[in-house]
Protein backbone atom coordinates (compact mmCIF):
# COMPACT_ATOMS: atom_id res chain seq x y z
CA UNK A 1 -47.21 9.22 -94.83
CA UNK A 2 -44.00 10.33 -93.13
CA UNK A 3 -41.91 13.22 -92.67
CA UNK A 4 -38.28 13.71 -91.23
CA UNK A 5 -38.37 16.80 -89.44
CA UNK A 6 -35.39 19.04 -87.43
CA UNK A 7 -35.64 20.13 -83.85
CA UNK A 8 -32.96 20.95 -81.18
CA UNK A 9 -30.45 20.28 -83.30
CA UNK A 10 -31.65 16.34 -84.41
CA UNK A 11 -33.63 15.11 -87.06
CA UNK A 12 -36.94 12.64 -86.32
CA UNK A 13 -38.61 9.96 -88.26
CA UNK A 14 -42.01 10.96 -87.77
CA UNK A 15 -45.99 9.70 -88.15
CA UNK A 16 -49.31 10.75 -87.55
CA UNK A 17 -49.77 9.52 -83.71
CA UNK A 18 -45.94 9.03 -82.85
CA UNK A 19 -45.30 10.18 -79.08
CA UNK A 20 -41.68 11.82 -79.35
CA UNK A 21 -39.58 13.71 -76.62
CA UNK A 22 -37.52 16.43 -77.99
CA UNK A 23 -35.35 19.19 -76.88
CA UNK A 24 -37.21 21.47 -74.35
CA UNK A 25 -40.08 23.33 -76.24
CA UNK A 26 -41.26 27.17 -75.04
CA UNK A 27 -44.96 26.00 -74.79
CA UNK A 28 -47.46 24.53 -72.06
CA UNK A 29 -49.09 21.01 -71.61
CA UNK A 30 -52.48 21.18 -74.20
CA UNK A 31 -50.77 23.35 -76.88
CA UNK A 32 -50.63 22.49 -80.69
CA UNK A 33 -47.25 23.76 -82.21
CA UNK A 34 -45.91 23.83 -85.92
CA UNK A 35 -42.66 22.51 -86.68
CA UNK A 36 -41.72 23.97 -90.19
CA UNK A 37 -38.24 22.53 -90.70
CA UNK A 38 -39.02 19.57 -92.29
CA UNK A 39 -36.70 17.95 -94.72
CA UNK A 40 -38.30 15.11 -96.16
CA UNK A 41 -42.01 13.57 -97.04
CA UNK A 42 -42.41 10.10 -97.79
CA UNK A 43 -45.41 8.19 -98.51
CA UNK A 44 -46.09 7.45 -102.12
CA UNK A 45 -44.93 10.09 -103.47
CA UNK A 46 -41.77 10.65 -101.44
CA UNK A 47 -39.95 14.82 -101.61
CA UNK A 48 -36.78 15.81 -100.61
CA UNK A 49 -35.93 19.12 -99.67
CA UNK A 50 -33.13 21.52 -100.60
CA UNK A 51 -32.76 21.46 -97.75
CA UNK A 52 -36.10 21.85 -96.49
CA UNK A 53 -39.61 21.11 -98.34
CA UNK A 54 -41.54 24.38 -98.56
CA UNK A 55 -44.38 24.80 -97.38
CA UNK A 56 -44.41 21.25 -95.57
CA UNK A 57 -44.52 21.09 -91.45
CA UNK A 58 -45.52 19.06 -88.70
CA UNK A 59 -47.97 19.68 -86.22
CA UNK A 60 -48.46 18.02 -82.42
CA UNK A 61 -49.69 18.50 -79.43
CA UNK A 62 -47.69 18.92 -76.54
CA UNK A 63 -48.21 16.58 -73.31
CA UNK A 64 -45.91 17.61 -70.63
CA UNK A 65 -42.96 18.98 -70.21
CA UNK A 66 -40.75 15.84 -68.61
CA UNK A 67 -36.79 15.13 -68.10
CA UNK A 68 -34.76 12.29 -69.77
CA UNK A 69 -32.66 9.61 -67.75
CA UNK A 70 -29.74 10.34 -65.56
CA UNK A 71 -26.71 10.58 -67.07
CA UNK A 72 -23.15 10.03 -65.50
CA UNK A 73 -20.24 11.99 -66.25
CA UNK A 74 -17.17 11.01 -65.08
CA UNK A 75 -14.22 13.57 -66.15
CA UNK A 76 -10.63 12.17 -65.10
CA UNK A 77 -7.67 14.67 -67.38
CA UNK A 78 -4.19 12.99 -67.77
CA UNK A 79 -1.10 14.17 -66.22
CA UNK A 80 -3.08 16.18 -64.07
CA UNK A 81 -3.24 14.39 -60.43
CA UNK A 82 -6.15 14.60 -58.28
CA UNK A 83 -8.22 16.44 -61.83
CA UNK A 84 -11.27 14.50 -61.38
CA UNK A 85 -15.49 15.21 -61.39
CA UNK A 86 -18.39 12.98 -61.33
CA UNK A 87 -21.85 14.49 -62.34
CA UNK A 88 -25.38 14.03 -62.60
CA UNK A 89 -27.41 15.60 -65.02
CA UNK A 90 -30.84 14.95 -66.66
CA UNK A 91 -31.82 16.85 -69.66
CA UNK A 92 -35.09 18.72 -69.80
CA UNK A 93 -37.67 17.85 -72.83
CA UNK A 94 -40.72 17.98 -74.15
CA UNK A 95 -42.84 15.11 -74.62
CA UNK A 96 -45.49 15.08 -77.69
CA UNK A 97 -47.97 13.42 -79.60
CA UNK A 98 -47.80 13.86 -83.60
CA UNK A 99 -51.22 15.13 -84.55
CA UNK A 100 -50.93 16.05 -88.63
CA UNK A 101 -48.28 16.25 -91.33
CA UNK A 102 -48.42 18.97 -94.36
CA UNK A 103 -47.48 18.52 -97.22
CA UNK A 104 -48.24 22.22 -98.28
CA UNK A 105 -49.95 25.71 -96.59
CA UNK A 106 -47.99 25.53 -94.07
CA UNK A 107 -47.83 28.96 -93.24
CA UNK A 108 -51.48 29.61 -93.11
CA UNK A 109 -52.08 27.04 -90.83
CA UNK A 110 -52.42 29.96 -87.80
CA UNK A 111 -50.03 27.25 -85.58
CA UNK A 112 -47.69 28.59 -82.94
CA UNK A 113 -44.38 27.86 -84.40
CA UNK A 114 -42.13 25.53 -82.11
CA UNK A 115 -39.33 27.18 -80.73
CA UNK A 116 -36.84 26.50 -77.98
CA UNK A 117 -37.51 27.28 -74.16
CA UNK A 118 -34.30 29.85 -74.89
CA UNK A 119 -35.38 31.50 -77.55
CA UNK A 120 -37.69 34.85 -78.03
CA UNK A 121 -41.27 34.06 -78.53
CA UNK A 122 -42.41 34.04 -82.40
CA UNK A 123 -44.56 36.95 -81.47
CA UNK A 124 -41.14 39.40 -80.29
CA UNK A 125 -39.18 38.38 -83.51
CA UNK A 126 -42.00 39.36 -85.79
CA UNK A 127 -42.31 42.69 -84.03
CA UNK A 128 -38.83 43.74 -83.62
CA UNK A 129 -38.15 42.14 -87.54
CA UNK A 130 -39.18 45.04 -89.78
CA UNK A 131 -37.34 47.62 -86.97
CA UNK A 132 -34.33 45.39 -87.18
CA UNK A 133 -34.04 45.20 -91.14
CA UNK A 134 -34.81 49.01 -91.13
CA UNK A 135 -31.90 49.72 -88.78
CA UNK A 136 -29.67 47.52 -90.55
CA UNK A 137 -30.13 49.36 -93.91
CA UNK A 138 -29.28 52.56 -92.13
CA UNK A 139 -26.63 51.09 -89.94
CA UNK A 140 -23.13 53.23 -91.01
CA UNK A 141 -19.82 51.17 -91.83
CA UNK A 142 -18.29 52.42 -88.52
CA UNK A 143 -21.37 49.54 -86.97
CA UNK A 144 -18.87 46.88 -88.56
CA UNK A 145 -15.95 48.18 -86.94
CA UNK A 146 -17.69 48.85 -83.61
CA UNK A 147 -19.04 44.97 -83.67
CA UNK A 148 -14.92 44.01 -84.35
CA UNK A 149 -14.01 46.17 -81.55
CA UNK A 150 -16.43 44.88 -78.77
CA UNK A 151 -15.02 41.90 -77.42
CA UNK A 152 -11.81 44.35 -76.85
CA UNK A 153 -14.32 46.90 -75.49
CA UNK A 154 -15.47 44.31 -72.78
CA UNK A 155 -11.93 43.20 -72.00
CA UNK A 156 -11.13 46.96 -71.17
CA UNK A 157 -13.75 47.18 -69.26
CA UNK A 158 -13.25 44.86 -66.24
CA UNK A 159 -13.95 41.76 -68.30
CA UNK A 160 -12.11 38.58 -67.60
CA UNK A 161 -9.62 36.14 -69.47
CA UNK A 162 -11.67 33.72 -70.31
CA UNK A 163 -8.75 31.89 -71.71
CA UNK A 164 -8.24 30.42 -68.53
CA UNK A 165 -10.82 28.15 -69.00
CA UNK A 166 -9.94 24.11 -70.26
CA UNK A 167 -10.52 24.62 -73.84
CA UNK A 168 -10.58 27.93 -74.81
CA UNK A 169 -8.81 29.91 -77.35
CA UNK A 170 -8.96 33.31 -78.63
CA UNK A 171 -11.08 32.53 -81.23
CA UNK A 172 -13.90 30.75 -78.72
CA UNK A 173 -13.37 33.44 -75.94
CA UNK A 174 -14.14 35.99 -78.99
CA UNK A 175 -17.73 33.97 -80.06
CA UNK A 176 -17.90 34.25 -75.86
CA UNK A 177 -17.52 38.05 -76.04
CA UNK A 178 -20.00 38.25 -79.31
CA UNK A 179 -22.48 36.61 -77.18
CA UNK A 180 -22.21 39.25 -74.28
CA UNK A 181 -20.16 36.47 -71.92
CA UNK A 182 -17.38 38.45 -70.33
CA UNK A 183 -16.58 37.33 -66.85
CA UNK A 184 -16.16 34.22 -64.82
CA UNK A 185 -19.09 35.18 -62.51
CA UNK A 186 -21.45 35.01 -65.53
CA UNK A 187 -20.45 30.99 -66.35
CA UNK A 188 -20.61 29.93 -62.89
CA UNK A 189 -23.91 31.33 -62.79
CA UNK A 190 -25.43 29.32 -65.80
CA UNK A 191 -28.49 26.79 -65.17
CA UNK A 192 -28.58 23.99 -67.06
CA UNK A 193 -31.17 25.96 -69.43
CA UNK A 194 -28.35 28.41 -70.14
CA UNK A 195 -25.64 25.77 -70.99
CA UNK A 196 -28.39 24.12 -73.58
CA UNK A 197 -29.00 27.44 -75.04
CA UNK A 198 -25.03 28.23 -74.95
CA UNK A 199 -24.06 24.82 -76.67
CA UNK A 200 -26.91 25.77 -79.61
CA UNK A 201 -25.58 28.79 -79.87
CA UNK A 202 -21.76 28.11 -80.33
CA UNK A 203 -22.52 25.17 -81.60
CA UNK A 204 -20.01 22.89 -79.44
CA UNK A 205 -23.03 20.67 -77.96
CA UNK A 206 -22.06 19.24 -74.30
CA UNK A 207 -18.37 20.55 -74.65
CA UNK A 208 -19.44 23.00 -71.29
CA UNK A 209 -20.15 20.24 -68.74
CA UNK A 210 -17.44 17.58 -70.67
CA UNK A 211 -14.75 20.74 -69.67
CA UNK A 212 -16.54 21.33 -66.56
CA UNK A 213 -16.57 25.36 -67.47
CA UNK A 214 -18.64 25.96 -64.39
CA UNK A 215 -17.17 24.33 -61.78
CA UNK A 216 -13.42 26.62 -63.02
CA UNK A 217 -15.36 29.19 -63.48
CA UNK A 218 -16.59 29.29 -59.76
CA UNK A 219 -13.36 29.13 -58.94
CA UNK A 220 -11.53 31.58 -60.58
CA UNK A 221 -14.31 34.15 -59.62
C-alpha cells in the first residue's frame, strides 16, 4: 500500500519504510508526527480524494533535522551594467522514516500533527480557535473596512515604499502590508527561515532570493 501525501508545498509518493526529506518540520529527532493531507491511497483498492481522502494520513518518525545540497544562484539583470549576485544557499529539512499509512481514524490516532518550523504549534491554534470564531461572529462591518484601510494605516505611519523593490507592485506591496511587512529594515532582517515562511505565505516560492529583496532592502534602509 501507498499513499501520495502534501507537505511544504510538494506532493510525495510514499511507503511503509521510505526515508524522505521534506520541508523543515517543527519537531525534534525521535518524534512520530501525522501528516493528514493525503490525497491518494493505492494498493488494491486504490482512493482518490476530493481533494483529500478523509480520514486517511501518514505517520513517521522523524530522524534529524539535516540541510539539502548547495545551491548556486547566479543573478545577472539586462541593461543594467555592473547588476550582478552570486549566492549560496542550502535549504533546511527534515529527514524521516515512513512508519504507517491510514486508511481511516485518522484523527484519533493521538499523533502530533506535522506542521512547518514557521508555523504556530497545533496546541496554540486549537486554543486560540474557538476565541477566534467567537470574535469573528461578533466582529462589526467597520472590522472589514479597518482590514482595507491598514496597509494605508502603516504607510502613514513611517512605513516604507516597498515598491522600490525589483518586482513589486501595489498589489504585492499590499499582501506585504497584510502580512505586517512595512519597512525595508524588516526584509533585510529576514533569515532564511523567514524567506521560506514568506514564499509559503505569498505564495511566490524562491521569487525573494531570485530578486535578491534582501540585499536592496539593506540598502535602501
Amino acid at each position: 500500500m501507498f499513499a501520495v501525501m502534501k507537505t511544504g508545498g510538494k506532493q510525495y509518493k510514499v511507503k511503509s519504510g521510505d526515508m524522505l526529506r521534506v520541508e523543515k518540520l517543527a519537531a525534534d529527532a525521535g518524534e512520530t508526527i501525522q501528516f493528514n493531507d493525503v490525497l491518494m491511497l493505492g494498493g488494491d483498492a486504490p482512493v482518490i480524494g476530493a481533494p483529500m481522502v478523509d480520514g486517511a494520513a501518514v505517520q513517521a518518525e522523524v530522524i534529524d533535522q539535516v540541510k539539502g545540497d548547495k545551491v548556486i544562484h547566479f543573478v545577472k539583470r539586462r541593461r543594467k551594467h555592473g547588476s550582478q549576485r552570486t549566492k549560496g544557499h542550502r535549504q533546511q529539512l527534515t529527514l524521516l522514516r515512513i512508519t504507517e499509512i491510514l486508511a481511516k481514524g485518522a484523527d484519533k490516532s493521538g499523533v502530533k500533527a506535522a506542521m512547518g518550523a514557521g508555523s504556530v504549534s497545533g496546541a496554540a491554534l486549537s486554543a486560540a480557535a474557538p476565541k477566534a470564531a467567537k470574535a469573528e461572529k461578533k466582529a462589526p462591518k467597520a472590522d472589514a473596512k479597518a482590514e482595507k484601510a491598514a496597509p494605508k494605516a502603516a504607510k502613514a505611519a513611517g512605513g516604507d515604499d516597498l515598491k522600490q523593490l525589483s518586482g513589486v507592485g501595489p498589489a504585492l506591496e499590499k499582501k506585504l502590508h497584510e502580512a505586517g511587512v512595512t519597512s525595508f529594515a524588516q526584509i533585510a532582517a529576514w533569515s532564511p527561515e523567514d524567506v521560506a515562511a514568506m514564499d509559503e505565505k505569498l505564495s511566490f516560492k524562491g521569487r525573494i532570493d531570485r530578486e535578491g529583496w534582501i540585499d536592496q532592502a539593506k540598502k535602501l534602509s
